[in-house]
C-alpha atoms as a PDB file:
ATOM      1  CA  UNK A   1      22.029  -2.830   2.232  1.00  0.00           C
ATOM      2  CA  UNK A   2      21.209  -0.865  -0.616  1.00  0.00           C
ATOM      3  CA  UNK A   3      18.566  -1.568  -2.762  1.00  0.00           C
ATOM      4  CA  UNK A   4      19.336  -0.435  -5.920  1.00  0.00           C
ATOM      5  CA  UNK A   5      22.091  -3.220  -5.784  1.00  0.00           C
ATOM      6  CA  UNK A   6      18.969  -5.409  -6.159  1.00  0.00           C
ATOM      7  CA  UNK A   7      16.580  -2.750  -8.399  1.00  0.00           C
ATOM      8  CA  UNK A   8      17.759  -0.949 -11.148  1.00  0.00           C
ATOM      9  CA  UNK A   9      18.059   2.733 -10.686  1.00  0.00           C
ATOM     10  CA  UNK A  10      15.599   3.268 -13.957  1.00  0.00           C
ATOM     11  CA  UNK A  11      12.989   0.829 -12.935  1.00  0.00           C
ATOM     12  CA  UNK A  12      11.833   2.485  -9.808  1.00  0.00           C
ATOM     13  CA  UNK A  13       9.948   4.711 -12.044  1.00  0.00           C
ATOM     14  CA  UNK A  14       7.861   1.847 -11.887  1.00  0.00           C
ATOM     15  CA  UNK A  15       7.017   2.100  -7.946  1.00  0.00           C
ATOM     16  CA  UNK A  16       4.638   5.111  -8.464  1.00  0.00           C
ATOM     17  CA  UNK A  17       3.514   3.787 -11.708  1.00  0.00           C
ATOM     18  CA  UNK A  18       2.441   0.047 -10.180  1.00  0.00           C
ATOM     19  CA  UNK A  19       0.726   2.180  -6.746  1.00  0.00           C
ATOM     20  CA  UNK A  20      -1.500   4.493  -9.145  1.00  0.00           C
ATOM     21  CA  UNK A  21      -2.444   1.412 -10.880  1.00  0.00           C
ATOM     22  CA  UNK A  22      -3.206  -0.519  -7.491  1.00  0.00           C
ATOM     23  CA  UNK A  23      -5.387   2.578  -6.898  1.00  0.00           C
ATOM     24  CA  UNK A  24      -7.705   2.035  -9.902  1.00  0.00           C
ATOM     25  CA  UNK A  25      -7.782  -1.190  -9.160  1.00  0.00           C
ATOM     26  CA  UNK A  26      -9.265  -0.594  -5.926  1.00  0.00           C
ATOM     27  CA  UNK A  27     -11.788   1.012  -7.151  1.00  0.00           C
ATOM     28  CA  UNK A  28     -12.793  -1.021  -9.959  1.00  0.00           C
ATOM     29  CA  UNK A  29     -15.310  -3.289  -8.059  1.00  0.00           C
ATOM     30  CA  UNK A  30     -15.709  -5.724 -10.640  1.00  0.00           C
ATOM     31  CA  UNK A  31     -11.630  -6.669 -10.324  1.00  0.00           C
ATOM     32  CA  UNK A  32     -11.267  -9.250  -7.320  1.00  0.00           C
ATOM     33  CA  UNK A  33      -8.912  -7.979  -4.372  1.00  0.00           C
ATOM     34  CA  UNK A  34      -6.714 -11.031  -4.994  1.00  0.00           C
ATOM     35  CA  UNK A  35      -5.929 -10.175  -8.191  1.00  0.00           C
ATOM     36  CA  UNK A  36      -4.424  -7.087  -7.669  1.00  0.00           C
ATOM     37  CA  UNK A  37      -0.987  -7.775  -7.620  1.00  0.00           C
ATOM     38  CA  UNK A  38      -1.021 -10.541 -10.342  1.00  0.00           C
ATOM     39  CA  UNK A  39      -2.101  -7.665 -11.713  1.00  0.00           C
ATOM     40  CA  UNK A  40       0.999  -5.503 -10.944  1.00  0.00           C
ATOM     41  CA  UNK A  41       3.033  -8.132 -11.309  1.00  0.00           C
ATOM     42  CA  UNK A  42       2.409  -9.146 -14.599  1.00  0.00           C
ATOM     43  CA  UNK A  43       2.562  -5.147 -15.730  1.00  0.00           C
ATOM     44  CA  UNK A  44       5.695  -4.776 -14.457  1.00  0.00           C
ATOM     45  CA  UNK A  45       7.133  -8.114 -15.803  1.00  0.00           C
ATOM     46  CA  UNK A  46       5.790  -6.852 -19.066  1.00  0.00           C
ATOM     47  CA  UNK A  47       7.283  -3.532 -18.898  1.00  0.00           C
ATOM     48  CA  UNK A  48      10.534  -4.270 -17.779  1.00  0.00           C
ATOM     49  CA  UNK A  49      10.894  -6.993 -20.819  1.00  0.00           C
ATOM     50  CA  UNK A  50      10.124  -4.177 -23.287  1.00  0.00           C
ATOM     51  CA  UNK A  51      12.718  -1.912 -21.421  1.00  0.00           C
ATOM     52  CA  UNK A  52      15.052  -4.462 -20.865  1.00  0.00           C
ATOM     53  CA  UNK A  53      14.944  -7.021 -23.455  1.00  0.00           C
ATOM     54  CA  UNK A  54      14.445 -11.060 -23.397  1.00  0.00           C
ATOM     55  CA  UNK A  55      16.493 -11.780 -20.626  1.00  0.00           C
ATOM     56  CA  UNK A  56      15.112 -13.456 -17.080  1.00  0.00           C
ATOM     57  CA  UNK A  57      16.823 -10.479 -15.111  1.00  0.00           C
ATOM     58  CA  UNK A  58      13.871  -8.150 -16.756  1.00  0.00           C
ATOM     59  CA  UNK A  59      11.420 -10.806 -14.825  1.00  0.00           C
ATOM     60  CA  UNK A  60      13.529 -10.541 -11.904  1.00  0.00           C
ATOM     61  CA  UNK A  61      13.367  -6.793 -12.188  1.00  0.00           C
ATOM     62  CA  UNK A  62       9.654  -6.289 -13.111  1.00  0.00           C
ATOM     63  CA  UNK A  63       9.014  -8.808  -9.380  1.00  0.00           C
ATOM     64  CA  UNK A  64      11.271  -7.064  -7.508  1.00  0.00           C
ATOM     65  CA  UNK A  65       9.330  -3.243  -8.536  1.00  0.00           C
ATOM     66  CA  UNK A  66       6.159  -4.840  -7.655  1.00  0.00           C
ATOM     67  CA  UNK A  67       7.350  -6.015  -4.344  1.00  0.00           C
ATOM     68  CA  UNK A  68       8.625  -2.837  -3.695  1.00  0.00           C
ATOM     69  CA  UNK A  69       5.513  -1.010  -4.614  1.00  0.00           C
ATOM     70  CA  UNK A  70       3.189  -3.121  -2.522  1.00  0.00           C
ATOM     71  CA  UNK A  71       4.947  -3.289   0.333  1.00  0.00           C
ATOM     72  CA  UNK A  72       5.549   0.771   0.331  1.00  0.00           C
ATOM     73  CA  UNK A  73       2.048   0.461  -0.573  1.00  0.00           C
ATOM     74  CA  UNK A  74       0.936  -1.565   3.040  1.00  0.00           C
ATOM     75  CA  UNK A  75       3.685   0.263   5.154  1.00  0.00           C
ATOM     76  CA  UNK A  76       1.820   3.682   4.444  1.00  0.00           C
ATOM     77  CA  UNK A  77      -1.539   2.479   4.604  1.00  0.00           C
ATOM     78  CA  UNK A  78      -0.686   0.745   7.754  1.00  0.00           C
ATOM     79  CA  UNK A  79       1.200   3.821   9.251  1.00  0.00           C
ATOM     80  CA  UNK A  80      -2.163   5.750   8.474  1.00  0.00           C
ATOM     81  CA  UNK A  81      -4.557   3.726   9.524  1.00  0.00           C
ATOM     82  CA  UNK A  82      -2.647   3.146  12.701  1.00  0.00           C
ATOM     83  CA  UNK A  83      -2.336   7.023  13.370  1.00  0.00           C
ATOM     84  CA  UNK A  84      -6.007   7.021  12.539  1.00  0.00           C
ATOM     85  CA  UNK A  85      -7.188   4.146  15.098  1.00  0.00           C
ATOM     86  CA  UNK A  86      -5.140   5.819  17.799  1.00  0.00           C
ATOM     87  CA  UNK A  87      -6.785   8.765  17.139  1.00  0.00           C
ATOM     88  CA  UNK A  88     -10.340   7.695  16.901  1.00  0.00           C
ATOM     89  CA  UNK A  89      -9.696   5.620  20.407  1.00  0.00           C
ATOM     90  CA  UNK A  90      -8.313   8.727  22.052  1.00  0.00           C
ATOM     91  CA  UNK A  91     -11.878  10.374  20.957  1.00  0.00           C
ATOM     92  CA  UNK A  92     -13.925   7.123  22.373  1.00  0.00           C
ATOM     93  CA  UNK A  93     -12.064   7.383  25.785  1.00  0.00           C
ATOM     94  CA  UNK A  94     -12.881  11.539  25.989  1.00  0.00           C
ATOM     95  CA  UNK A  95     -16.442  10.353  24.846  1.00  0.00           C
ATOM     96  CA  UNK A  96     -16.962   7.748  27.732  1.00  0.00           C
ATOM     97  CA  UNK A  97     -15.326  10.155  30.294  1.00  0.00           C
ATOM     98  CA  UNK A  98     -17.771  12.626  29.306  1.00  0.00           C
ATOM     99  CA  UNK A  99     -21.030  10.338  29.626  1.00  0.00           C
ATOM    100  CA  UNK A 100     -19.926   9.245  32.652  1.00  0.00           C
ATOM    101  CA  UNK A 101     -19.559  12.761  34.048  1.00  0.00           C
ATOM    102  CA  UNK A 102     -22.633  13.751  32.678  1.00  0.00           C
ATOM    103  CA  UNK A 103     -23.957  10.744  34.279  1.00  0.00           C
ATOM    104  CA  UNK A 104     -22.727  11.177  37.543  1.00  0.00           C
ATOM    105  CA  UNK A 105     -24.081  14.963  37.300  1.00  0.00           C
ATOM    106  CA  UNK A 106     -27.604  13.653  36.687  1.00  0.00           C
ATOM    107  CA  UNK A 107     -27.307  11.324  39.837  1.00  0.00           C
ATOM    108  CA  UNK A 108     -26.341  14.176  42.082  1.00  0.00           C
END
């Protein structure tokens, strides 16, 4: 499966575009998590019918970017914070193993 048979070669310039906005977005506290990607979606729908024209294939196109963007968006934040949790639980276990040696050097 390729996916520009679905996305338009141009309009994955909006993929970078739509994750730089979902950036300022999280950090704009006064803009409610849930709205981010009605957000992104309606940007996108709204730049892809001034790129495109009137036509519902320029909606289709300016969903399909979005989806595209947050789900690249969640599989690297995932990936991270997975890498990152593994790490911080390796430190936790050398942590606990060296309580309970100091531990067991204070008993003896």
């Amino acid at each position: 499966m390729d996916v520009t048979e679905y996305i338009r070669p141009d309009a994955f310039i909006l993929v970078p575009v739509l994750y730089i906005i979902g950036m300022f977005l999280r950090q704009t506290p006064r803009i409610p998590f849930w709205s981010h990607s009605w957000i992104k979606v309606i940007f996108a729908v709204i730049a892809c019918l001034l790129h495109y024209g009137y036509r519902i294939e320029s909606v289709i196109q300016g969903i399909l970017v979005t989806g595209a963007a947050v789900l690249s968006r969640d599989l690297l934040s995932i990936t991270v914070n997975g890498i990152d949790q593994r790490k911080q639980t390796r430190l936790d276990k050398q942590k606990e193993k060296e309580k309970e040696k100091e531990e067991a050097e204070k008993d003896s």
